[in-house]
PDB file of N, CA and C in Angstrom:
ATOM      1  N   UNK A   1     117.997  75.204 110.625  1.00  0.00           N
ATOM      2  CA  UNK A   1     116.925  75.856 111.342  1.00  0.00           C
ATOM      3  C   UNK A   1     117.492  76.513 112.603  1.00  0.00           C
ATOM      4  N   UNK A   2     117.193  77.946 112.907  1.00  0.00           N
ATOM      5  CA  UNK A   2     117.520  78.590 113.779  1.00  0.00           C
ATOM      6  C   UNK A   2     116.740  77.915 115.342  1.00  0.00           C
ATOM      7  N   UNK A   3     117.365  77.384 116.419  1.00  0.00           N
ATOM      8  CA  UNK A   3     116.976  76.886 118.066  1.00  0.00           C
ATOM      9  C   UNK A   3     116.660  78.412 118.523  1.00  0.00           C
ATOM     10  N   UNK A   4     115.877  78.466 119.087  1.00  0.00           N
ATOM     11  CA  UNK A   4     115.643  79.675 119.994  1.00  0.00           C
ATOM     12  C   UNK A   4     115.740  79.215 121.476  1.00  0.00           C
ATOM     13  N   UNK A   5     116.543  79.731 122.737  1.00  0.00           N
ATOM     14  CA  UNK A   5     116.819  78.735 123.871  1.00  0.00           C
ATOM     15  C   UNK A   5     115.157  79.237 124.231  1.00  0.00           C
ATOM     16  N   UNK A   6     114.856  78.135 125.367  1.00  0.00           N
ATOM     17  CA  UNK A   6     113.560  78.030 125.846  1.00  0.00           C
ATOM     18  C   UNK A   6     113.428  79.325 126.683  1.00  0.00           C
ATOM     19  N   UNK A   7     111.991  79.443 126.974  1.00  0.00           N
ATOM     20  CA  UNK A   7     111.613  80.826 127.970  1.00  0.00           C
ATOM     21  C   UNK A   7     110.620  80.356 128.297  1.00  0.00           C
ATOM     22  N   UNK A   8     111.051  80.451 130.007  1.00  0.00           N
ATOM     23  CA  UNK A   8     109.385  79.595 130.513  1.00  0.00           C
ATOM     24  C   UNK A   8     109.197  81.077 131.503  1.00  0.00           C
ATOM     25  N   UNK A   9     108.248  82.042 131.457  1.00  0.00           N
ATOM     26  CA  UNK A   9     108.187  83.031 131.870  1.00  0.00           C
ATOM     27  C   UNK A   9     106.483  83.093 132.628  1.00  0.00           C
ATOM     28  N   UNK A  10     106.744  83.893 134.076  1.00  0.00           N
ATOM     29  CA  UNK A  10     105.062  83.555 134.400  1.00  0.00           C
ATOM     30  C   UNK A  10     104.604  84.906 134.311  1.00  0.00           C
ATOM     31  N   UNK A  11     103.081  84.695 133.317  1.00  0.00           N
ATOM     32  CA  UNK A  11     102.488  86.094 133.250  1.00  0.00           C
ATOM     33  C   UNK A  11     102.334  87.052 134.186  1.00  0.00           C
ATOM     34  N   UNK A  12     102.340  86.429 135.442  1.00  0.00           N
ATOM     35  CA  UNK A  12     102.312  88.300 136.569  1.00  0.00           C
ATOM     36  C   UNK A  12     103.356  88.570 136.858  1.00  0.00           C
ATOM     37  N   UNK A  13     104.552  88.017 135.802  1.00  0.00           N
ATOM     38  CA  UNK A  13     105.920  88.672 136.510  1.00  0.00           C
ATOM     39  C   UNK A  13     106.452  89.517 135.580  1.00  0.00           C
ATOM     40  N   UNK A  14     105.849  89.252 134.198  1.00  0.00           N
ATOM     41  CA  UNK A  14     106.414  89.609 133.011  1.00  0.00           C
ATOM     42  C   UNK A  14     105.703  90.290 132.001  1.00  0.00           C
ATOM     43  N   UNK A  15     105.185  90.992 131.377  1.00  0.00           N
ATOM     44  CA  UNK A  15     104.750  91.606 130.350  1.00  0.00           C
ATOM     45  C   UNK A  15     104.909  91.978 128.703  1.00  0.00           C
ATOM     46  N   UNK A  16     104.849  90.849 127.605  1.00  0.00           N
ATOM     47  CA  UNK A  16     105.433  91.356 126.823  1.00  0.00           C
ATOM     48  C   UNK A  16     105.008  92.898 125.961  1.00  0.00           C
ATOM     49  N   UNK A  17     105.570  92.979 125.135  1.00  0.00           N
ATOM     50  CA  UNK A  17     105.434  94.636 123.841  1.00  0.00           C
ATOM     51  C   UNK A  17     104.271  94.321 123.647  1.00  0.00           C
ATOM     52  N   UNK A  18     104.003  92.781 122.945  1.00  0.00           N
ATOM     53  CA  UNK A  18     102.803  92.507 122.094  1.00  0.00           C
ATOM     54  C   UNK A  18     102.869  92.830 120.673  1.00  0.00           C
ATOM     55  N   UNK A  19     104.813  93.076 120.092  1.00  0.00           N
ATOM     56  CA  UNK A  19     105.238  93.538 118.840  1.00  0.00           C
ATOM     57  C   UNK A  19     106.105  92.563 118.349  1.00  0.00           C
ATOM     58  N   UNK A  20     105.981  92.436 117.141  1.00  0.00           N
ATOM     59  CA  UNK A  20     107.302  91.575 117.079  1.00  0.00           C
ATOM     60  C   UNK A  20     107.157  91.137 115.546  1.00  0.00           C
ATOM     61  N   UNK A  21     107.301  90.669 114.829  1.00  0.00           N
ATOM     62  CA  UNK A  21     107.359  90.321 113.237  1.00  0.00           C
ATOM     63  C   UNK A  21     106.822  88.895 112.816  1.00  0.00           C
ATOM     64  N   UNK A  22     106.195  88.348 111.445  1.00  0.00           N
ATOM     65  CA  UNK A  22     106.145  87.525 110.863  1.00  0.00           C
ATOM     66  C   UNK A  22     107.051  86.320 110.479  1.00  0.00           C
ATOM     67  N   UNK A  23     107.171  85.116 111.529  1.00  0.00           N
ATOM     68  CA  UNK A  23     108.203  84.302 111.382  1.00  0.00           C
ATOM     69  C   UNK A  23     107.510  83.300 109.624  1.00  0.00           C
ATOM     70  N   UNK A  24     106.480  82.557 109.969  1.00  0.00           N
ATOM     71  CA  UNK A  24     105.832  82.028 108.803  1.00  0.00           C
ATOM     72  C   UNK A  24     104.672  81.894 109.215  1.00  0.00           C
ATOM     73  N   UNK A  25     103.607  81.867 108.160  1.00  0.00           N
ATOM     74  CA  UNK A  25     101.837  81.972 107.908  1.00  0.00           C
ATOM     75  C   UNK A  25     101.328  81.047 107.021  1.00  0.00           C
ATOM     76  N   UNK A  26     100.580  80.794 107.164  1.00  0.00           N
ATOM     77  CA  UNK A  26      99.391  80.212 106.620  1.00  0.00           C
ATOM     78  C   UNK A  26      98.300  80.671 106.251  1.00  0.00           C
ATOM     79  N   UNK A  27      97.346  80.448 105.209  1.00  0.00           N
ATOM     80  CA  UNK A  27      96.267  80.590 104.864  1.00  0.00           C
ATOM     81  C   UNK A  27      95.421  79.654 105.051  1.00  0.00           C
ATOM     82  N   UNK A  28      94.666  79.206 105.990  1.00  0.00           N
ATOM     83  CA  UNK A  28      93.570  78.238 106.300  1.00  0.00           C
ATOM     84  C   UNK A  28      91.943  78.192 105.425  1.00  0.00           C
ATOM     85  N   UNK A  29      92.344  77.450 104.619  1.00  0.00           N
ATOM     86  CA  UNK A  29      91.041  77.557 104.243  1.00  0.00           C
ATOM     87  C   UNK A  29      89.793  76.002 104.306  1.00  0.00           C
ATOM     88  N   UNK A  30      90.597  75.393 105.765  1.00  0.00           N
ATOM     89  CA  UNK A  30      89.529  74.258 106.351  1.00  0.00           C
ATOM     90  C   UNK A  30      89.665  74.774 107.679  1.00  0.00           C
ATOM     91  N   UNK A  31      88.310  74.562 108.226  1.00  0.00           N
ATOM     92  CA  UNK A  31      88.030  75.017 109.881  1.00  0.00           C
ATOM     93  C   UNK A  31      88.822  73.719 110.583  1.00  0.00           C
ATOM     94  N   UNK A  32      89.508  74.792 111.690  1.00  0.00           N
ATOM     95  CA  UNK A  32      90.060  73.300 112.511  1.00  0.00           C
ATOM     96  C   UNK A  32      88.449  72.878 113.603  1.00  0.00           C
ATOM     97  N   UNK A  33      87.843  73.798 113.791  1.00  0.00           N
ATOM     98  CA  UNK A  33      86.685  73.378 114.760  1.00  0.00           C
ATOM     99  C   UNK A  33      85.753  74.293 114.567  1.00  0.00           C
ATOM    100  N   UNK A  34      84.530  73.960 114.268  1.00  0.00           N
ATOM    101  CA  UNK A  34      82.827  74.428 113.924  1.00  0.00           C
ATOM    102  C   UNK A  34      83.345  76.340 114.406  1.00  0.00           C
ATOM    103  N   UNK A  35      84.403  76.288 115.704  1.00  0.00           N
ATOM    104  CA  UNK A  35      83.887  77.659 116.298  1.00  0.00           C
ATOM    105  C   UNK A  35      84.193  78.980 115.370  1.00  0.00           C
ATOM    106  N   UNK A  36      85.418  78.288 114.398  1.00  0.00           N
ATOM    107  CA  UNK A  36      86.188  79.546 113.603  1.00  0.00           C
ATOM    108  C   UNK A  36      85.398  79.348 112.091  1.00  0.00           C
ATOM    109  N   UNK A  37      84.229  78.789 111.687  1.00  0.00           N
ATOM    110  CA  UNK A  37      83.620  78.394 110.799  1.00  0.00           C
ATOM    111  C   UNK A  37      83.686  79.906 110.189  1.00  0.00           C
ATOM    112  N   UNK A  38      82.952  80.569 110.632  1.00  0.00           N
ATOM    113  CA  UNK A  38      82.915  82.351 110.433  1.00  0.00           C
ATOM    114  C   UNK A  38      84.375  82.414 109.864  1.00  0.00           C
ATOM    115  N   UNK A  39      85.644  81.986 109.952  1.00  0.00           N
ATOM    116  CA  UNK A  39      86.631  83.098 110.091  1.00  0.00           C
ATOM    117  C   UNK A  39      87.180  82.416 108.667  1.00  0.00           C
ATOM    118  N   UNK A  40      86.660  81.314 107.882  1.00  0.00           N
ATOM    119  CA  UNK A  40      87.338  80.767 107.182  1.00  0.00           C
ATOM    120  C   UNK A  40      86.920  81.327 106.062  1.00  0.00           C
ATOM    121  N   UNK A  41      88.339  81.789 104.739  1.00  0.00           N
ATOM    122  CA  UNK A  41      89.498  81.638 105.142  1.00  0.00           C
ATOM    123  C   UNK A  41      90.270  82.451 106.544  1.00  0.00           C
ATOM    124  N   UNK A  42      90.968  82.098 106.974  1.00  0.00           N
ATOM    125  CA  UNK A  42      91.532  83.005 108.068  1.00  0.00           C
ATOM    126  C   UNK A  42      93.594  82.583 107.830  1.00  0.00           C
ATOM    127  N   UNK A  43      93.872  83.399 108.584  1.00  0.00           N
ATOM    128  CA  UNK A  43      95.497  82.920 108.612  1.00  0.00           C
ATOM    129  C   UNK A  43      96.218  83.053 109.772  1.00  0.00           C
ATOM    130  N   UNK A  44      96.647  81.889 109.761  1.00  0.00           N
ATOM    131  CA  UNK A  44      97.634  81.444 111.008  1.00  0.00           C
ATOM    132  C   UNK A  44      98.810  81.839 111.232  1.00  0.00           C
ATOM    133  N   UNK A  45      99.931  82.247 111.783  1.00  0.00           N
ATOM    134  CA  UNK A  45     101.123  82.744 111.971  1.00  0.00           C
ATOM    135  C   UNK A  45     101.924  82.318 112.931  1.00  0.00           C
ATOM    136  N   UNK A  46     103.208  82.494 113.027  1.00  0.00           N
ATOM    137  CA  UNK A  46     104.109  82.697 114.377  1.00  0.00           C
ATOM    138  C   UNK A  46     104.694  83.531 113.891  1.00  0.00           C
ATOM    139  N   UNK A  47     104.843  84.079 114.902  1.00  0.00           N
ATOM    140  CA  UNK A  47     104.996  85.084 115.612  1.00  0.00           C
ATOM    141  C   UNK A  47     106.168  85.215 116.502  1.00  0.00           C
ATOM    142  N   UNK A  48     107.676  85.703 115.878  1.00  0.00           N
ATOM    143  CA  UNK A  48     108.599  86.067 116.475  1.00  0.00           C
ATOM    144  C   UNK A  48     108.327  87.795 117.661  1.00  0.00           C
ATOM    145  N   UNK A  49     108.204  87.591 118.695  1.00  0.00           N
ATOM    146  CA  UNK A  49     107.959  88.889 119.999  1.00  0.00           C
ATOM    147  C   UNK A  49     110.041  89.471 119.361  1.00  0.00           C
ATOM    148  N   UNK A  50     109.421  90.355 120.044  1.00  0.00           N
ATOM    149  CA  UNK A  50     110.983  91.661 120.144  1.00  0.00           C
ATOM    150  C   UNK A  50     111.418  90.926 121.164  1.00  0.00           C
ATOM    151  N   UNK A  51     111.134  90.414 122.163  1.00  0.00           N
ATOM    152  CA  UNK A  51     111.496  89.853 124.277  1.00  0.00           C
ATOM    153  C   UNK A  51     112.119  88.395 123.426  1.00  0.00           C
ATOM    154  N   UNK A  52     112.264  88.173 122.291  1.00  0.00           N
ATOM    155  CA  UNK A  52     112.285  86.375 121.729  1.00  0.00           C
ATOM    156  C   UNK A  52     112.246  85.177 121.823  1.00  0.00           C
ATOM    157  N   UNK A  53     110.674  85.782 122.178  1.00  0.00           N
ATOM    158  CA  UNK A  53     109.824  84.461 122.192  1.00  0.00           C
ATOM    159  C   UNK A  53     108.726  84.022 120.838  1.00  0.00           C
ATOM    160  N   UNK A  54     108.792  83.403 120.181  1.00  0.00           N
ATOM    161  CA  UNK A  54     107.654  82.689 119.039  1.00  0.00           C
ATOM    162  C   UNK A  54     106.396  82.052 119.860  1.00  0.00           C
ATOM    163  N   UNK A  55     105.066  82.937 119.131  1.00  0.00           N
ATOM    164  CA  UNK A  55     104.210  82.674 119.488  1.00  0.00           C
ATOM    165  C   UNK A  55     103.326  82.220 118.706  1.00  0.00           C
ATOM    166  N   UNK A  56     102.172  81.229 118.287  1.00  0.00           N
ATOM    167  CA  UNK A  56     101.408  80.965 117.355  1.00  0.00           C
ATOM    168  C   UNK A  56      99.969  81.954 117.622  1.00  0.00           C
ATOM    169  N   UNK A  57      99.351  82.739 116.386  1.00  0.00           N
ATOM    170  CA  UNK A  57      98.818  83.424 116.487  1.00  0.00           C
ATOM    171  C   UNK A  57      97.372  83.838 115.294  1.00  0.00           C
ATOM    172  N   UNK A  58      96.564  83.970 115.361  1.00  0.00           N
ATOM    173  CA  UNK A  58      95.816  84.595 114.010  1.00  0.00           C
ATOM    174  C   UNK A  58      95.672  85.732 113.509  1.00  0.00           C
ATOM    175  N   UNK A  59      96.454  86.117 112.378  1.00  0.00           N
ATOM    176  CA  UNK A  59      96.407  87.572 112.219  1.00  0.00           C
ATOM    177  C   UNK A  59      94.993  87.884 111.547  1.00  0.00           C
ATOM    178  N   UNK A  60      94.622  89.103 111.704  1.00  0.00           N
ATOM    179  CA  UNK A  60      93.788  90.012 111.633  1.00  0.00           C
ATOM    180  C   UNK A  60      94.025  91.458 110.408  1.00  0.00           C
ATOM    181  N   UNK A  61      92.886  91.863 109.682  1.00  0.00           N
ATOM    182  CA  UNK A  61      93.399  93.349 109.179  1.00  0.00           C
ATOM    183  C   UNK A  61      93.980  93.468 108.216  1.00  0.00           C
ATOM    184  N   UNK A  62      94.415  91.695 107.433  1.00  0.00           N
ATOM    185  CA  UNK A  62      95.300  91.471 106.850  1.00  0.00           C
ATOM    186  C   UNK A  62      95.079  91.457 105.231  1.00  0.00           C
ATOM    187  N   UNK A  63      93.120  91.371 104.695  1.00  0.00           N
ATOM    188  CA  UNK A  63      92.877  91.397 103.315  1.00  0.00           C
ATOM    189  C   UNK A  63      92.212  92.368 102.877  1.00  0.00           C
ATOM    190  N   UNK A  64      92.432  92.479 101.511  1.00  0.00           N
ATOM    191  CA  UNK A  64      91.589  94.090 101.345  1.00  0.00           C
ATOM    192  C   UNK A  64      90.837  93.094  99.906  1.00  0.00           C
ATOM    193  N   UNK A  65      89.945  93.886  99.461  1.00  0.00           N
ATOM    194  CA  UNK A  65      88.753  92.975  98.507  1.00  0.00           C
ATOM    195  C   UNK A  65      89.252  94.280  97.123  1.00  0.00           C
ATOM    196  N   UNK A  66      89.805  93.439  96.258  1.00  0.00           N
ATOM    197  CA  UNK A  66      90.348  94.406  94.961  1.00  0.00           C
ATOM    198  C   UNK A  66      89.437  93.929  93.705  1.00  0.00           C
ATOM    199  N   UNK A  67      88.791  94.975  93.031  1.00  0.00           N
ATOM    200  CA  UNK A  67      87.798  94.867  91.926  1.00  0.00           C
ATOM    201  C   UNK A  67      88.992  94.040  90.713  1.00  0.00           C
ATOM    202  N   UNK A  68      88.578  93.347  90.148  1.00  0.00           N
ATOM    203  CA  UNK A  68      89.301  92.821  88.731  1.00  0.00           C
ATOM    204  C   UNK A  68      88.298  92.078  88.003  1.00  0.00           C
ATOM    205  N   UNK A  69      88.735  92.325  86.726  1.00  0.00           N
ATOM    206  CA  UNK A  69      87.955  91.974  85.380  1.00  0.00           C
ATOM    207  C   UNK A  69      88.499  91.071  84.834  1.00  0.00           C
ATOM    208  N   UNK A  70      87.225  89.996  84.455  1.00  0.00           N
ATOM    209  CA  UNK A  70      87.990  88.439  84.140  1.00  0.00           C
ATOM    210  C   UNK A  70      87.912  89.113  82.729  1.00  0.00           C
ATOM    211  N   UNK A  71      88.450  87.632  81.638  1.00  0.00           N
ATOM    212  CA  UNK A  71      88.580  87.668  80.328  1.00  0.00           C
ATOM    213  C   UNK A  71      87.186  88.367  79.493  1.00  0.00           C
ATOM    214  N   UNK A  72      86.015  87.650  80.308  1.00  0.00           N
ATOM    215  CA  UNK A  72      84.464  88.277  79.779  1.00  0.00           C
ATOM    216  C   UNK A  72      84.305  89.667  80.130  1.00  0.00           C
ATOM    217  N   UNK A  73      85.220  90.396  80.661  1.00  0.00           N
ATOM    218  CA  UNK A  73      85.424  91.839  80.836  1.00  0.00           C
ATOM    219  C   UNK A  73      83.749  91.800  81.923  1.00  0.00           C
ATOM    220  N   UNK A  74      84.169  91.276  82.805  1.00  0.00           N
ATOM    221  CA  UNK A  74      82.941  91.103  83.778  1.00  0.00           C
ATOM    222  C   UNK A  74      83.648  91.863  85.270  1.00  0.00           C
ATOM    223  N   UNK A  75      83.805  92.611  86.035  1.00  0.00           N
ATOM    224  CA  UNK A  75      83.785  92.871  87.204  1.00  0.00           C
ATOM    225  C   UNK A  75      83.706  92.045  88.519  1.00  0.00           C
ATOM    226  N   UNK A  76      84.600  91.859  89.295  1.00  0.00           N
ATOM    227  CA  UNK A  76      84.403  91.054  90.482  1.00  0.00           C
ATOM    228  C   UNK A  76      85.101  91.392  91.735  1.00  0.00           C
ATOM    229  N   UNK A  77      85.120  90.887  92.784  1.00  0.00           N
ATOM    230  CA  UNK A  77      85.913  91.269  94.056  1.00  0.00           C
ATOM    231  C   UNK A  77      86.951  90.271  94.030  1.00  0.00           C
ATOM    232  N   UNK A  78      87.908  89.885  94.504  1.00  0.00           N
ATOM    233  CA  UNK A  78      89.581  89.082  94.663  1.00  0.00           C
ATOM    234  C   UNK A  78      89.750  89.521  96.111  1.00  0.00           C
ATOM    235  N   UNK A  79      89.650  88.599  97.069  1.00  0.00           N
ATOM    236  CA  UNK A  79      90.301  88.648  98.142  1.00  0.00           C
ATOM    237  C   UNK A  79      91.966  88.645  98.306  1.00  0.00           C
ATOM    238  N   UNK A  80      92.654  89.836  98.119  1.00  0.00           N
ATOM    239  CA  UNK A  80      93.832  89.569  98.308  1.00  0.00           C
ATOM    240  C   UNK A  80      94.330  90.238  99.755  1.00  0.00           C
ATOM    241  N   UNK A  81      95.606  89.255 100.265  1.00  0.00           N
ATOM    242  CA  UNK A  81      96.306  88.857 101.267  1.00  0.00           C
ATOM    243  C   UNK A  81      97.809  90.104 101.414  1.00  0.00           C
ATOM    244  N   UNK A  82      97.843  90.889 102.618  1.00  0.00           N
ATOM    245  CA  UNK A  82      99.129  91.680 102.236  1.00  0.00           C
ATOM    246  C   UNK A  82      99.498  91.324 103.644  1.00  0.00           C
ATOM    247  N   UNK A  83     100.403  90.328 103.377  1.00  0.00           N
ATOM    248  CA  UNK A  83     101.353  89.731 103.896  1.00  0.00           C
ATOM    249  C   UNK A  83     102.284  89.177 103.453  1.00  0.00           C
ATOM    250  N   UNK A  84     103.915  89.687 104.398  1.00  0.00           N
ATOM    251  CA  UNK A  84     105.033  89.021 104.184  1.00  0.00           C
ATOM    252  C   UNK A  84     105.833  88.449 105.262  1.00  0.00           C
ATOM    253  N   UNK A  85     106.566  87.611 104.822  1.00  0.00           N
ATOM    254  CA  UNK A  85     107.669  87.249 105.862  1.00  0.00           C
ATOM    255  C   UNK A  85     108.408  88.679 106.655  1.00  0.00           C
ATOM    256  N   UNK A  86     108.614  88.917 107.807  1.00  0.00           N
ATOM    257  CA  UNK A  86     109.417  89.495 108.524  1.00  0.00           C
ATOM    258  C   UNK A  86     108.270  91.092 108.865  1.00  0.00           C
ATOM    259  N   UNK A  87     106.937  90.981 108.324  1.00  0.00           N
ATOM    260  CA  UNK A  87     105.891  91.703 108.397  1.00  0.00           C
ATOM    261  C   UNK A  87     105.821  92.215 109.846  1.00  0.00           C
ATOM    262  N   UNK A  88     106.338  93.805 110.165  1.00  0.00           N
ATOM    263  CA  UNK A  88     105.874  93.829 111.484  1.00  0.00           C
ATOM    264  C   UNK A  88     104.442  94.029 112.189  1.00  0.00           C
ATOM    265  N   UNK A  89     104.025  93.413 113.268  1.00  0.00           N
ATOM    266  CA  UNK A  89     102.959  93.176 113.787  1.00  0.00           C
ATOM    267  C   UNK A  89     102.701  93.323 114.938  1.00  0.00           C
ATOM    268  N   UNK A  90     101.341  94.004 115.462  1.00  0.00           N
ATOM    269  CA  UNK A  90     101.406  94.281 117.059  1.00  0.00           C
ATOM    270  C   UNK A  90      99.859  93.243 117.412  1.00  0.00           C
ATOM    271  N   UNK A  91      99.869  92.960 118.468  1.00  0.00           N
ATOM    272  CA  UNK A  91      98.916  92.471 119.077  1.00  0.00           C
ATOM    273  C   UNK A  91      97.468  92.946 119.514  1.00  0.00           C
ATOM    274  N   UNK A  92      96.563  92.604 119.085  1.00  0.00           N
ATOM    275  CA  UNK A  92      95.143  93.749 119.381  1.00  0.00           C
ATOM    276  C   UNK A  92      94.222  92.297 119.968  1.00  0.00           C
ATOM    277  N   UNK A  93      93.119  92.391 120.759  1.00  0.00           N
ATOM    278  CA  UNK A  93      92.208  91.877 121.263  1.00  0.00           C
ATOM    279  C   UNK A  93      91.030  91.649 120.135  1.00  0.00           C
ATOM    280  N   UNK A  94      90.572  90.793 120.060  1.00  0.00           N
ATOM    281  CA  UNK A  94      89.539  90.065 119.317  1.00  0.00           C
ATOM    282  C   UNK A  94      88.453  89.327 119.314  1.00  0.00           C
ATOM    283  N   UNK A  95      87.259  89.203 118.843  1.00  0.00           N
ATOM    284  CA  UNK A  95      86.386  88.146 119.096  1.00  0.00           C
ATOM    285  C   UNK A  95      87.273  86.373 118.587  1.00  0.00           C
ATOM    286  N   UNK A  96      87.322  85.708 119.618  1.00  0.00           N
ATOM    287  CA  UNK A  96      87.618  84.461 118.804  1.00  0.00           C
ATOM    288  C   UNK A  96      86.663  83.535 118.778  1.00  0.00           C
ATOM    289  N   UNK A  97      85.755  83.731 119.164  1.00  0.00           N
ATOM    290  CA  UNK A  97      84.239  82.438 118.866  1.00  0.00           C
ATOM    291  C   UNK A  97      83.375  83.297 119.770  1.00  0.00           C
ATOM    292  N   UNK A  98      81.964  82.336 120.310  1.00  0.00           N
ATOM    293  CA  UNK A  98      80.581  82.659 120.373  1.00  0.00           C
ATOM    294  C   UNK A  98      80.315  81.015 120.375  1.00  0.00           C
ATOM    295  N   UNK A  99      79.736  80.965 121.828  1.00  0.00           N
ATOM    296  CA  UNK A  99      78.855  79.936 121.574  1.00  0.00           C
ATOM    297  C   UNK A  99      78.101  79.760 122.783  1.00  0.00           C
ATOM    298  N   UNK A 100      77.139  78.612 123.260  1.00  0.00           N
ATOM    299  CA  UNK A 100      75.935  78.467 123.449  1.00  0.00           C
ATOM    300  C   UNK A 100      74.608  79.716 123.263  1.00  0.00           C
ATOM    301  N   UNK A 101      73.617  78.761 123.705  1.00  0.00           N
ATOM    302  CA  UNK A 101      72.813  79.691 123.188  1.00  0.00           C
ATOM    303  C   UNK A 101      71.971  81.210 123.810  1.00  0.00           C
ATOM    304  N   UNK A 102      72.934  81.475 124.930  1.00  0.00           N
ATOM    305  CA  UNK A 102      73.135  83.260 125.010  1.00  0.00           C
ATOM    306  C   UNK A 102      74.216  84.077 124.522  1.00  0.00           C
ATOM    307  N   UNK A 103      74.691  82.970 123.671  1.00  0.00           N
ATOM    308  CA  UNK A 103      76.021  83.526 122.848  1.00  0.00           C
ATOM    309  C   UNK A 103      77.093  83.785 123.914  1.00  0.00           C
ATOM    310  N   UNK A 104      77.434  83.200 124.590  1.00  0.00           N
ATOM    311  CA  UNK A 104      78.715  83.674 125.118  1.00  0.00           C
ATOM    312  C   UNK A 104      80.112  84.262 124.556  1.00  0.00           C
ATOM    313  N   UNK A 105      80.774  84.866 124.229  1.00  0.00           N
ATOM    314  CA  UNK A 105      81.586  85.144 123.409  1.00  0.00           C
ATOM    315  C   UNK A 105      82.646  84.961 123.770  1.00  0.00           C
ATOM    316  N   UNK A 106      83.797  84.564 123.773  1.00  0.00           N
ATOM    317  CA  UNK A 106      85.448  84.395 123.605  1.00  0.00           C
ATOM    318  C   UNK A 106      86.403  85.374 123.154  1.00  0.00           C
ATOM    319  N   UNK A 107      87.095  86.030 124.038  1.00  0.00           N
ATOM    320  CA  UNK A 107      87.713  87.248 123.061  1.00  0.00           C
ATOM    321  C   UNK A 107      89.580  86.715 123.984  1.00  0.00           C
ATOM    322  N   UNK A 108      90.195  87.356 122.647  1.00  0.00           N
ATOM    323  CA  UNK A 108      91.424  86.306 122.862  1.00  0.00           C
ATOM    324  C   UNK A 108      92.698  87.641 122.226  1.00  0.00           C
ATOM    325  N   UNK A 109      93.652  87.141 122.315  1.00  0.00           N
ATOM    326  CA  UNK A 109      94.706  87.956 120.856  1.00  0.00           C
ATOM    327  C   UNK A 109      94.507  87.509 119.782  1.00  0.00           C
ATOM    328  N   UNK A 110      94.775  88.218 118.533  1.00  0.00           N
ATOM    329  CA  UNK A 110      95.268  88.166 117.433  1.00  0.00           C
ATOM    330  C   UNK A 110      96.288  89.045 116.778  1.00  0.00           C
ATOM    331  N   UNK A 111      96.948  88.976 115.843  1.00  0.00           N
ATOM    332  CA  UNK A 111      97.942  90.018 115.620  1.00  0.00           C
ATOM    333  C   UNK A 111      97.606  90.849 114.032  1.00  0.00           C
ATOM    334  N   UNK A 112      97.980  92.333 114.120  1.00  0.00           N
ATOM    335  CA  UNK A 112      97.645  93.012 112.859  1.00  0.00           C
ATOM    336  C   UNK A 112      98.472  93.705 112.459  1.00  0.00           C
ATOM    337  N   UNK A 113      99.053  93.953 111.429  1.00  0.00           N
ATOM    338  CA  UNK A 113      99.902  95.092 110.399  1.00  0.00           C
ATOM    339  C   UNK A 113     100.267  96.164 111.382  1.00  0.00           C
ATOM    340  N   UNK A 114     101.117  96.259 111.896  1.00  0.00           N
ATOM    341  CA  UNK A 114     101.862  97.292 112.826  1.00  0.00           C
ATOM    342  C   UNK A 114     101.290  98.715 111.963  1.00  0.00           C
ATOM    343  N   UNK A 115     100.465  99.106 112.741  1.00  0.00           N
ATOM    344  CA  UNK A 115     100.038 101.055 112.369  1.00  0.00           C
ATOM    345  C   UNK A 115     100.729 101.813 112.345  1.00  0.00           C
ATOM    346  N   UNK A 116     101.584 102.677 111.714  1.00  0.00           N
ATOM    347  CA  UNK A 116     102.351 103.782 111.394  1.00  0.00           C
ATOM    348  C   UNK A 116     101.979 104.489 112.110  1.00  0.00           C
ATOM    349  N   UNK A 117     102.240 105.510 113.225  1.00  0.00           N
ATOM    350  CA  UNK A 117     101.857 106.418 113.590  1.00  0.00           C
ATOM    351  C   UNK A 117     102.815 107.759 113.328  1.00  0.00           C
ATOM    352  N   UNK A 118     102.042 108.852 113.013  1.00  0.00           N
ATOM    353  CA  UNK A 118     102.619 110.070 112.784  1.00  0.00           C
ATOM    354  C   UNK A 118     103.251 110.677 113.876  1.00  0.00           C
ATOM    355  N   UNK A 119     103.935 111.625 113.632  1.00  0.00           N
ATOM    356  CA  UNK A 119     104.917 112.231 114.710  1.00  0.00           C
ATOM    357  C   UNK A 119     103.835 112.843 115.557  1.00  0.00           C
ATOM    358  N   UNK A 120     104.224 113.066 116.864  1.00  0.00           N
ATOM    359  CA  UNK A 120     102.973 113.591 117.396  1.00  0.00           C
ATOM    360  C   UNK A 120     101.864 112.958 118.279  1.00  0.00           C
ATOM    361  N   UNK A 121     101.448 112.089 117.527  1.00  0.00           N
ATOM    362  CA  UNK A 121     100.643 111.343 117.878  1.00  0.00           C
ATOM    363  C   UNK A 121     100.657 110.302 118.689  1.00  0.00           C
ATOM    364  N   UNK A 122      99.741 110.142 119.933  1.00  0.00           N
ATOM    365  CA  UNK A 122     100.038 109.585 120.958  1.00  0.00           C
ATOM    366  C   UNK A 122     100.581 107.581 120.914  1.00  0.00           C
ATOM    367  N   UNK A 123     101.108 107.400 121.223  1.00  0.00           N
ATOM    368  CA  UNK A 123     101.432 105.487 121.180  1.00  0.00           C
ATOM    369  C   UNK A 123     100.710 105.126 121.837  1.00  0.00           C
ATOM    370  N   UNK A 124      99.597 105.291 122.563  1.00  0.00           N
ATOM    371  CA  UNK A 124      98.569 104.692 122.767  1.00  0.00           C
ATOM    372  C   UNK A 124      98.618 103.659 123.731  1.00  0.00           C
TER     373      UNK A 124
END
């Protein structure tokens, strides 16, 4: 197993990309707590940064719903997963829960499929 030396870094001194690749994932399909009930299944990750640091993370953006026909030649949706190891990924802002009852909401990181951008076009 690859050691990565430690990095104890303080956020107003430092800034990471918010880019960095798919170390290993998970597919969760038990809630760790009532709040991600909504998100299940969902998938878990770390998250190797470009700056190299591993971060634990929930990716986002990540399933697309593909029509397939069972044996009864019947029609259905298949949640499939396009994800791989070494998958590059950038960091985007997210709802991560909602709760009491004016709904307070929680918005946090998660990470998604690094966007291709065309020549030209601004990096945002």
């Amino acid at each position: 197993m690859e050691r990565k030396p430690s990095l104890v870094v303080s956020p107003e001194k430092f800034q990471f990309s918010g880019r960095g690749k798919i170390y290993s994932y998970a597919i969760n399909f038990d809630r760790v707590s009532d709040r991600f009930q909504e998100f299940v299944p969902y998938v878990s990750a770390l998250i190797d940064l470009k700056e190299g640091v591993r971060v634990s993370a929930m990716l986002t953006d990540v399933e697309d719903w593909v029509p397939e026909t069972d044996e009864n030649g019947r029609q259905h949706l298949v949640r499939k997963y396009n994800l791989e190891i070494g998958m590059e990924v950038e960091m985007v802002t997210r709802r991560l829960f909602s709760e009491g009852e004016r709904g307070l909401i929680h918005y946090g990181y998660k990470f998604r499929p690094l966007l291709r951008r065309q020549e030209g076009q601004p990096s945002g």
